[in-house]
Protein backbone atom coordinates (compact mmCIF):
# COMPACT_ATOMS: atom_id res chain seq x y z
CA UNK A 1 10.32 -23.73 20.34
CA UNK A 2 11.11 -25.14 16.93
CA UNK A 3 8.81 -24.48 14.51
CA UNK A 4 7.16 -27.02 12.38
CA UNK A 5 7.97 -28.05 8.82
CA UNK A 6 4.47 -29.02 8.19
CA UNK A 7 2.78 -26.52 9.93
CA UNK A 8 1.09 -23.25 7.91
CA UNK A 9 1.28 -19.47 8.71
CA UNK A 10 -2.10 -17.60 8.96
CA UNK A 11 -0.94 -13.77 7.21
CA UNK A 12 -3.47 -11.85 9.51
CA UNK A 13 -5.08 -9.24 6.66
CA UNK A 14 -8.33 -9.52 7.15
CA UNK A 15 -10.38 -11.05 4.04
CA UNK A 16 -13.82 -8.64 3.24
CA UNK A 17 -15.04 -11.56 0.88
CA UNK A 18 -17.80 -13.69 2.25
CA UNK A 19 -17.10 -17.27 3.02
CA UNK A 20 -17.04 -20.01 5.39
CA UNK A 21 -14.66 -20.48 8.37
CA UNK A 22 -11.66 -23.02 7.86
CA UNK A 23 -10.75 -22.63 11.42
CA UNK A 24 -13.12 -22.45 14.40
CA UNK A 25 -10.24 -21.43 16.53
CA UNK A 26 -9.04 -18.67 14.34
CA UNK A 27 -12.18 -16.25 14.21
CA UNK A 28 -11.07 -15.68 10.26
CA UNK A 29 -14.47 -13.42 9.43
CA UNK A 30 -15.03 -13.35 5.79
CA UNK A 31 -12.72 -16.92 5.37
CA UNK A 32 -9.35 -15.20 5.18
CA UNK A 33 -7.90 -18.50 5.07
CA UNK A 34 -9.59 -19.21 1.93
CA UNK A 35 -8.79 -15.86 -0.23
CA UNK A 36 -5.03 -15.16 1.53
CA UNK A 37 -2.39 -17.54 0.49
CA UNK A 38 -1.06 -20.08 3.29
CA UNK A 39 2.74 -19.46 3.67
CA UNK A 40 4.57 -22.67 4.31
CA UNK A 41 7.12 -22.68 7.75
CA UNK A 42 10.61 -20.11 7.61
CA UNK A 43 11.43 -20.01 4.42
CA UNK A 44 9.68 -22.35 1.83
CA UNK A 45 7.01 -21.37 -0.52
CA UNK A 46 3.45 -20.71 0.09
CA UNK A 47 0.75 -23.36 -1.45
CA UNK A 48 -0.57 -20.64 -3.86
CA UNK A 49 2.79 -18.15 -4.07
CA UNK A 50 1.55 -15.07 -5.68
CA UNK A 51 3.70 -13.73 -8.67
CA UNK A 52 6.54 -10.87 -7.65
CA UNK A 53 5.09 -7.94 -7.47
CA UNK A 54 7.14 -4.56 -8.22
CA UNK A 55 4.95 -2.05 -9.62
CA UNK A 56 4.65 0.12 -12.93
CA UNK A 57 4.00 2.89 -11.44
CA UNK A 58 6.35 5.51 -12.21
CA UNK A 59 8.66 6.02 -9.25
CA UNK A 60 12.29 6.71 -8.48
CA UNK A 61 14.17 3.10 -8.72
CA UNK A 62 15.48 3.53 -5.20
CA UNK A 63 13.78 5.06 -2.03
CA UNK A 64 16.84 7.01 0.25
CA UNK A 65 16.17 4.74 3.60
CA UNK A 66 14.05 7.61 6.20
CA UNK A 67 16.11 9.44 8.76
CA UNK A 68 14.53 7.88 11.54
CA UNK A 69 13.58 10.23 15.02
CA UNK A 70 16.08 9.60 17.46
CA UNK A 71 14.52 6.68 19.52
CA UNK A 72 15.51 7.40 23.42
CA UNK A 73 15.78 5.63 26.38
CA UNK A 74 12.68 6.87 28.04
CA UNK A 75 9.89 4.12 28.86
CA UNK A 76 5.99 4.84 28.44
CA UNK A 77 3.01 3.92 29.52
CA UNK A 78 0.76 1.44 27.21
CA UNK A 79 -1.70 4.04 27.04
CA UNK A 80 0.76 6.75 26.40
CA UNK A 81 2.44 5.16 23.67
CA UNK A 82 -1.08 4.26 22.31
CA UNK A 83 -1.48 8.34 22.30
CA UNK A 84 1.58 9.11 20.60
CA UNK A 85 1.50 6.38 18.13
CA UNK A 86 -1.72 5.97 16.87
CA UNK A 87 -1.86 9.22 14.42
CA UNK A 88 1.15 7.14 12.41
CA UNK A 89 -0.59 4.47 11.93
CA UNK A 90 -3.80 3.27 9.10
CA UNK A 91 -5.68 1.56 8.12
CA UNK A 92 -5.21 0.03 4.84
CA UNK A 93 -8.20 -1.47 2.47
CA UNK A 94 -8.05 -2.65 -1.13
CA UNK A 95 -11.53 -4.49 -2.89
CA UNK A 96 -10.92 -7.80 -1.26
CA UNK A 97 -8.82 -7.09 2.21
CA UNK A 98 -8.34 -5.34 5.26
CA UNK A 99 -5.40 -4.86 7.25
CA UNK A 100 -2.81 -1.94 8.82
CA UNK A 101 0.23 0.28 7.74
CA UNK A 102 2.09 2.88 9.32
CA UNK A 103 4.34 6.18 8.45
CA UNK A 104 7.82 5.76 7.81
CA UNK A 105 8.63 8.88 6.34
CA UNK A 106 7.38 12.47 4.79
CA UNK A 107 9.21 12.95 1.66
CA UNK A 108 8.99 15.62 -1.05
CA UNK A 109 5.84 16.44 0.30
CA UNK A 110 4.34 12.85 0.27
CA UNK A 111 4.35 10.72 3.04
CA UNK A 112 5.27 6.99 2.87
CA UNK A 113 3.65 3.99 4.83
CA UNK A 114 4.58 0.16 5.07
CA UNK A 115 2.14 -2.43 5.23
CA UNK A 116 2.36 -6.35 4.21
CA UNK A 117 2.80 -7.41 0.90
CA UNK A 118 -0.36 -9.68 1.28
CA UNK A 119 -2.69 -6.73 2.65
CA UNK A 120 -2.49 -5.08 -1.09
CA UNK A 121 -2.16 -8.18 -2.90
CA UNK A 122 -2.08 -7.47 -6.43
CA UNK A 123 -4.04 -3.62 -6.42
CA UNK A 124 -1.99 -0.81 -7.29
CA UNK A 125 -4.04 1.63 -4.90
CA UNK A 126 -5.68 0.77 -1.68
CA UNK A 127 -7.71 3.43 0.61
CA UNK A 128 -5.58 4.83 3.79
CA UNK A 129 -8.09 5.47 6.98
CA UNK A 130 -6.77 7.95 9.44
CA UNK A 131 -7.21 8.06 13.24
CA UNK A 132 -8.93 11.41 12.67
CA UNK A 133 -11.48 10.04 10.13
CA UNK A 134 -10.09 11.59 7.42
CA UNK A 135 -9.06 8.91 4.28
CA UNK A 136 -6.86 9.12 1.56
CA UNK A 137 -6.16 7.11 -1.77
CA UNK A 138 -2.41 5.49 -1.41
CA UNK A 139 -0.43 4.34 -4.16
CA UNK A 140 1.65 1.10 -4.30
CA UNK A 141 5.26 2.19 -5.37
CA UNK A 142 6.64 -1.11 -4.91
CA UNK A 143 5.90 -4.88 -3.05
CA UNK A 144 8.91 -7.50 -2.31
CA UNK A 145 6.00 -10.44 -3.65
CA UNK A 146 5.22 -11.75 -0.25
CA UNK A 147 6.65 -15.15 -1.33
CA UNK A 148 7.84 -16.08 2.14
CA UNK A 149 6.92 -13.92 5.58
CA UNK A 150 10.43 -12.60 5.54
CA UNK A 151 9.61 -10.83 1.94
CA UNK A 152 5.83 -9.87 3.03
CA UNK A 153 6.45 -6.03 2.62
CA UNK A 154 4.77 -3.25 0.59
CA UNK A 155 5.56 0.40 0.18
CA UNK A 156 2.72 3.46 -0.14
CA UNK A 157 2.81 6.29 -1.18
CA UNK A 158 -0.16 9.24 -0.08
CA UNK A 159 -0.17 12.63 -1.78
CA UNK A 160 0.73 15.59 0.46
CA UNK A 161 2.26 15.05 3.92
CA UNK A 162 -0.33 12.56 6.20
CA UNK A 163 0.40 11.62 9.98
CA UNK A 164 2.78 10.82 11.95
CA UNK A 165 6.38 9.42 11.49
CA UNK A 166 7.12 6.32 12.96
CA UNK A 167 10.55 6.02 13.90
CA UNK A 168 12.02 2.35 13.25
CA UNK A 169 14.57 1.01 15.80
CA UNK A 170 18.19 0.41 14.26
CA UNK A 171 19.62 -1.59 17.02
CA UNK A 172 17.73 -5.20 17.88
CA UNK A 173 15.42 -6.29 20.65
CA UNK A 174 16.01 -8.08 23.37
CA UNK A 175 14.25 -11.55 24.13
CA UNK A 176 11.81 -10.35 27.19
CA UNK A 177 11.10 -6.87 26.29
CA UNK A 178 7.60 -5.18 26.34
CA UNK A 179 5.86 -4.25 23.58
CA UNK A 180 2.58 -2.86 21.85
CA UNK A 181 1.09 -3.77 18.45
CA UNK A 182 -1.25 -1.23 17.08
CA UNK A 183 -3.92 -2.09 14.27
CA UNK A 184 -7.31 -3.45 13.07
CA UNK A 185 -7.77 -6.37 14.01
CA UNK A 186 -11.15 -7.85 12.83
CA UNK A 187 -11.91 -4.65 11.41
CA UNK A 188 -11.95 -3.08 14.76
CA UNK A 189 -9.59 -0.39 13.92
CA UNK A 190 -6.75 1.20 15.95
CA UNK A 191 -6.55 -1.51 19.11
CA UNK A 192 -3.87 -1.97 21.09
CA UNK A 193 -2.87 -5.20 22.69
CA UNK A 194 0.23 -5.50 24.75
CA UNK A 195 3.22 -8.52 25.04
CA UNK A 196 6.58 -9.15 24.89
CA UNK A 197 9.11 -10.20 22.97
CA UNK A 198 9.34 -14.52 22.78
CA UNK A 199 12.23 -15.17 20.60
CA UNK A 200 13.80 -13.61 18.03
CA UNK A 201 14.45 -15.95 15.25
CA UNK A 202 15.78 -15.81 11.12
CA UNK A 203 19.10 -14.46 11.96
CA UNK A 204 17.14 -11.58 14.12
CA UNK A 205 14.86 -10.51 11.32
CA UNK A 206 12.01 -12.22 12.81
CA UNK A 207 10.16 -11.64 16.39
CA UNK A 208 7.94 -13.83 18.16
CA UNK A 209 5.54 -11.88 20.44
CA UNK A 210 2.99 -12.95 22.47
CA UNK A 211 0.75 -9.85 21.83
CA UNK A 212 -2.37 -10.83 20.22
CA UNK A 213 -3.10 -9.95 16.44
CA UNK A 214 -5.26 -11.52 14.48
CA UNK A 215 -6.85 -10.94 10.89
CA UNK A 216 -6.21 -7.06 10.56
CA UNK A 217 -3.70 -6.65 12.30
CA UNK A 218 -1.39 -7.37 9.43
CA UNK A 219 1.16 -4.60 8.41
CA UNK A 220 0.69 -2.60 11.63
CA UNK A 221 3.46 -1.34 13.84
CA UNK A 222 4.72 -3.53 16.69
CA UNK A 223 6.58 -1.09 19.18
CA UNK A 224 8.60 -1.16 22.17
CA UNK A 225 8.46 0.98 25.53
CA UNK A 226 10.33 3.87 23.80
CA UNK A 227 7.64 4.41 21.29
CA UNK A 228 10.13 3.24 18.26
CA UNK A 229 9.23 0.39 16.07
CA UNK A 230 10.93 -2.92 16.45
CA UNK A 231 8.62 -4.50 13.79
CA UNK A 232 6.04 -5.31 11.60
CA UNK A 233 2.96 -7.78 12.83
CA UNK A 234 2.86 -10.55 9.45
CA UNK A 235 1.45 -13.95 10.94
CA UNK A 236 0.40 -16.14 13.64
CA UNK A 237 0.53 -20.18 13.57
CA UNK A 238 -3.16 -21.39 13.73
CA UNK A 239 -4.41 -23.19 16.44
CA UNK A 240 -1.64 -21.96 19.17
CA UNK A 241 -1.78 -19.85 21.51
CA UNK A 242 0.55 -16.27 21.11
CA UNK A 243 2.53 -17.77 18.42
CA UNK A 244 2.69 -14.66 16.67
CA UNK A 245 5.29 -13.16 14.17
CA UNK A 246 6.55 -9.62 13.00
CA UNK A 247 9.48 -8.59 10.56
CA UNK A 248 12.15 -6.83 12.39
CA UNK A 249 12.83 -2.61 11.71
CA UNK A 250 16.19 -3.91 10.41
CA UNK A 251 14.24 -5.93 7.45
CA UNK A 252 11.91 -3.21 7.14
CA UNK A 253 15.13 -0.97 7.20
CA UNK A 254 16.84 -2.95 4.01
CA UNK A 255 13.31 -2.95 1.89
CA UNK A 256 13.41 0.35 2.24
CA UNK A 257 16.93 1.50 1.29
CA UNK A 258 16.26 -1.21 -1.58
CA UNK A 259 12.83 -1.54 -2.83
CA UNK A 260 12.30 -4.02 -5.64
CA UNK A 261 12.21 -2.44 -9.19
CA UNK A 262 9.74 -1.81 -11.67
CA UNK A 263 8.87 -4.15 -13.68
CA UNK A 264 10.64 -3.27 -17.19
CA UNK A 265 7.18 -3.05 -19.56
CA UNK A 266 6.29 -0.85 -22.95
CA UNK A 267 4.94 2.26 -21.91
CA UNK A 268 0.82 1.31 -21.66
CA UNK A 269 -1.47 2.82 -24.47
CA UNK A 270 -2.62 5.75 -21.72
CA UNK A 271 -2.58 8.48 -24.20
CA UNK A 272 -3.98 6.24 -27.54
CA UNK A 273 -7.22 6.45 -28.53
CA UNK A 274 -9.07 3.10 -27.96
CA UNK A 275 -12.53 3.51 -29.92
CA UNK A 276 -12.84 4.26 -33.70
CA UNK A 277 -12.28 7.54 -35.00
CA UNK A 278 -15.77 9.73 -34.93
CA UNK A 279 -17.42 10.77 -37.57
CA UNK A 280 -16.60 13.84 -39.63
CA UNK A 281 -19.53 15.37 -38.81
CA UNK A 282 -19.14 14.36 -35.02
CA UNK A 283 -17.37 17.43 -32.34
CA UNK A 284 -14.29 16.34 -31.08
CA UNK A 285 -13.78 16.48 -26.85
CA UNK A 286 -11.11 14.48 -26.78
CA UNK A 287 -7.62 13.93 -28.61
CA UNK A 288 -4.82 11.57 -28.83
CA UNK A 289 -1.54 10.82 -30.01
CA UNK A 290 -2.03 7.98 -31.59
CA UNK A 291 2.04 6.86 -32.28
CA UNK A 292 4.95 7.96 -30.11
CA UNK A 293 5.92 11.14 -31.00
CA UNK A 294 3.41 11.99 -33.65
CA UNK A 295 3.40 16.01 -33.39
CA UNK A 296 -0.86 15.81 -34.44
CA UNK A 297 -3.01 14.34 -31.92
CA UNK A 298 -6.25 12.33 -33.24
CA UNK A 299 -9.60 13.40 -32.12
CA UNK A 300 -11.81 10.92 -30.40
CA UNK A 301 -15.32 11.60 -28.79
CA UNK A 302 -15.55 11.61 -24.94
CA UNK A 303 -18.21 12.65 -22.08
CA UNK A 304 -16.04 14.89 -19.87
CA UNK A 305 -16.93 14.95 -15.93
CA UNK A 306 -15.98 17.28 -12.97
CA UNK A 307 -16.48 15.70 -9.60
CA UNK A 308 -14.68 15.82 -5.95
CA UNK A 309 -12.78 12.94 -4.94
CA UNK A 310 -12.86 11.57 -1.01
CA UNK A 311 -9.96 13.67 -0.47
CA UNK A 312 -11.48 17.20 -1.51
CA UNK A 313 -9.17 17.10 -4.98
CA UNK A 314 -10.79 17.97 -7.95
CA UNK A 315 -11.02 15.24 -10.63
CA UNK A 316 -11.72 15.17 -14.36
CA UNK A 317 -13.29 11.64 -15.73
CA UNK A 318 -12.47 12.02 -19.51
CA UNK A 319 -14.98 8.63 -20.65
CA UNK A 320 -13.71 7.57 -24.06
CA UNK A 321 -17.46 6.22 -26.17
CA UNK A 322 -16.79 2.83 -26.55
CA UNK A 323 -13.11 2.48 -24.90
CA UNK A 324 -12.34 3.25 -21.50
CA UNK A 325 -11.95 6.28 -18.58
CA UNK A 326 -9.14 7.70 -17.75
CA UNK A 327 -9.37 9.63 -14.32
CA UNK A 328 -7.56 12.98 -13.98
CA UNK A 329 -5.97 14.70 -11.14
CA UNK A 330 -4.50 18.13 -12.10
CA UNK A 331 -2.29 19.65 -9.27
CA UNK A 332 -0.85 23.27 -8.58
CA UNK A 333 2.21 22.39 -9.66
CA UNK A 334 1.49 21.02 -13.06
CA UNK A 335 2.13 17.80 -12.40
CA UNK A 336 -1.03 15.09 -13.18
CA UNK A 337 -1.99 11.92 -11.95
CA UNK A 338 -4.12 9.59 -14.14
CA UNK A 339 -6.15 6.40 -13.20
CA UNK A 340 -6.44 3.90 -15.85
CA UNK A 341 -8.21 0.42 -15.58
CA UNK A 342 -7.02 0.67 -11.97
CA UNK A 343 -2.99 1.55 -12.43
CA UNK A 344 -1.78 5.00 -11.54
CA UNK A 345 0.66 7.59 -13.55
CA UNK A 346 2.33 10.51 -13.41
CA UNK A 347 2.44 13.09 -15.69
CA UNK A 348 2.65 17.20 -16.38
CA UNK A 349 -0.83 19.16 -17.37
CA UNK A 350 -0.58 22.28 -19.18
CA UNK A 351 -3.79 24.64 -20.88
CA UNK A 352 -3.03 24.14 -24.65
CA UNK A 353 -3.90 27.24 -27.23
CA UNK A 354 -7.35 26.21 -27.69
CA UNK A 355 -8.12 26.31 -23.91
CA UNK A 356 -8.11 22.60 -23.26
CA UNK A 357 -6.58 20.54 -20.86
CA UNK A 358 -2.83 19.02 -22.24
CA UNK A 359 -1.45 15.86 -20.29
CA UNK A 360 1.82 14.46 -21.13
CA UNK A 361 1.91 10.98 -19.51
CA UNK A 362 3.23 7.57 -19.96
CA UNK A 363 5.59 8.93 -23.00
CA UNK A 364 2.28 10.13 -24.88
CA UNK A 365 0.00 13.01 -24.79
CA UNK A 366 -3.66 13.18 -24.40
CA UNK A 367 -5.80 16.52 -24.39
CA UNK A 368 -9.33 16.83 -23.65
CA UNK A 369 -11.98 19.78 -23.13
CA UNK A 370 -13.12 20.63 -19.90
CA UNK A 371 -16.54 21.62 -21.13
């Protein structure tokens, strides 16, 4: 089967923006159609090709490619692999989508997951749901653009070590062989369905399954009888019946050994002070180096508040009057996370002389009192 020049390629995240259906036969709740670009056939551009994407957020520019589990010859059961792979994989939301990841790797006591590049879009965090209930805020180290469905990767990252790893299958698959895809489609999370292997087409980094996945099933493993994964479910074309596409483990294997790299940007104004200085009279809360370097910080005024994230971590809103929050996660070992107009950093925390809080971030320093 040849594939269409003029055809279009539904990528199945699963739109959570209300709208009308494009396509009766593709049960697109929410009009994915209408908020998810339309990539063109193999290769060409989409109608509405979103921007590369590599993130700011401060990571290592390369990610060492994850010693995958040994992947044996032993065949399971659907239901069995079901059982053994579902506590890898998630479910992955950001404001305006819906779709799947799974775990590629625990590393430095973080754990990694891959999803499609069109599941995250443009958000730098999207929230991870867990087979056990249990959810977690993931950070988006770095996205290949999703420009064409051979490009249509993301990488996460979760604090502390989440899951189960997914091993990814280094040799290819042959035309004819069972396999699983696990994710949400619809929103119904962690479903199974069951197919086999089509084609393999793109050089053998693309598979065409017959297993169903629809709109949520994006970015969710596709496995063969082994329990290893032999790809990544991307896109169906509409109005067919199981013409459905994943991105081979060894494509998934490259973007990971080579993630894109951060874009090359001035360090953001994290630690400056946004609103006017307060007035003499006025207590300070808050303080900020106001150039690069500067050895004085300047005060500002700021309404300081404790509360408990979803994932039990202690957080410190420091809310700037008149300019804007800045979201702090202190850790045990000194190191800080910070939340700013939706974009997340790294940093180190440290108790200053006066008994406030110190954070070093972004190449400038910010302190603020804990009240």
């Amino acid at each position: 089967m040849e594939l269409r020049p003029e055809a279009t390629l539904i990528p199945m995240a699963h739109a959570t923006i209300h709208g009308v259906m494009r396509n009766p036969l593709l049960p697109l709740t929410a009009a994915a159609a209408a908020v998810l670009p339309l990539i063109s056939v193999l290769g060409c551009t989409p109608a509405n090709p979103p921007q590369q994407s590599a993130r700011t957020s401060p990571v290592a520019s390369t990610i060492p490619a994850p010693a995958a589990a040994p992947c044996t010859n032993q065949s399971y059961a659907p239901e069995a692999l079901f059982s053994q792979a579902k506590p890898g994989v998630a479910v992955v939301k950001t404001p305006g989508s819906l779709g799947s990841g799974f775990v590629v790797r625990h590393q430095g006591g973080n754990t990694l997951l891959l999803t499609n590049a069109h599941v995250v879009g443009r958000s730098e965090t999207a929230t991870i749901h867990w087979a056990d209930g249990s959810q977690d805020v993931a950070a988006v180290l770095a996205s290949a653009g999703g420009s064409s469905p051979l490009n249509d990767l993301a990488l996460l990252e979760v604090r502390g070590q989440r899951g189960r790893v997914l091993p990814l299958k280094r040799s290819g698959v042959n035309v004819g062989s069972d396999i699983v895809a696990i994710g949400a489609p619809q929103g119904l999370d962690f479903s199974l369905s069951r197919g086999v292997v089509s084609s393999v087409r793109e050089q053998g980094q693309l598979l065409q399954i017959d297993a169903a996945i629809n709109p949520g099933n994006s970015g969710g493993p596709v496995l063969d009888r082994t329990g290893c994964v032999v790809g990544m479910a991307t896109f169906k074309v509409p109005d067919s019946e199981g013409l459905n596409f994943a991105i081979t483990s060894s494509l998934l294997e490259e973007f990971l050994g080579n993630p894109p790299q951060p874009r090359s940007t001035e360090a953001p104004p994290i630690a400056n002070r946004a609103a006017p200085a307060p007035e003499p009279t006025a207590e300070a809360s808050c303080w900020f180096q106001m150039e690069r370097g500067a050895t004085e910080l300047s005060p500002g005024l700021c309404r300081v508040e404790r509360r408990i994230n979803a994932n039990g971590h202690e957080v410190f809103d420091v809310m700037e009057r008149g300019g804007p929050t800045r979201s702090v996660v202190m850790w045990d070992d000194d190191s800080a996370e910070v939340f700013l107009d939706g974009r997340r950093y790294v940093g180190r925390w440290a108790i200053d002389a006066d008994g406030d809080v110190r954070v070093n971030v972004a190449g400038g320093v910010f302190a603020f009192r804990r009240g």
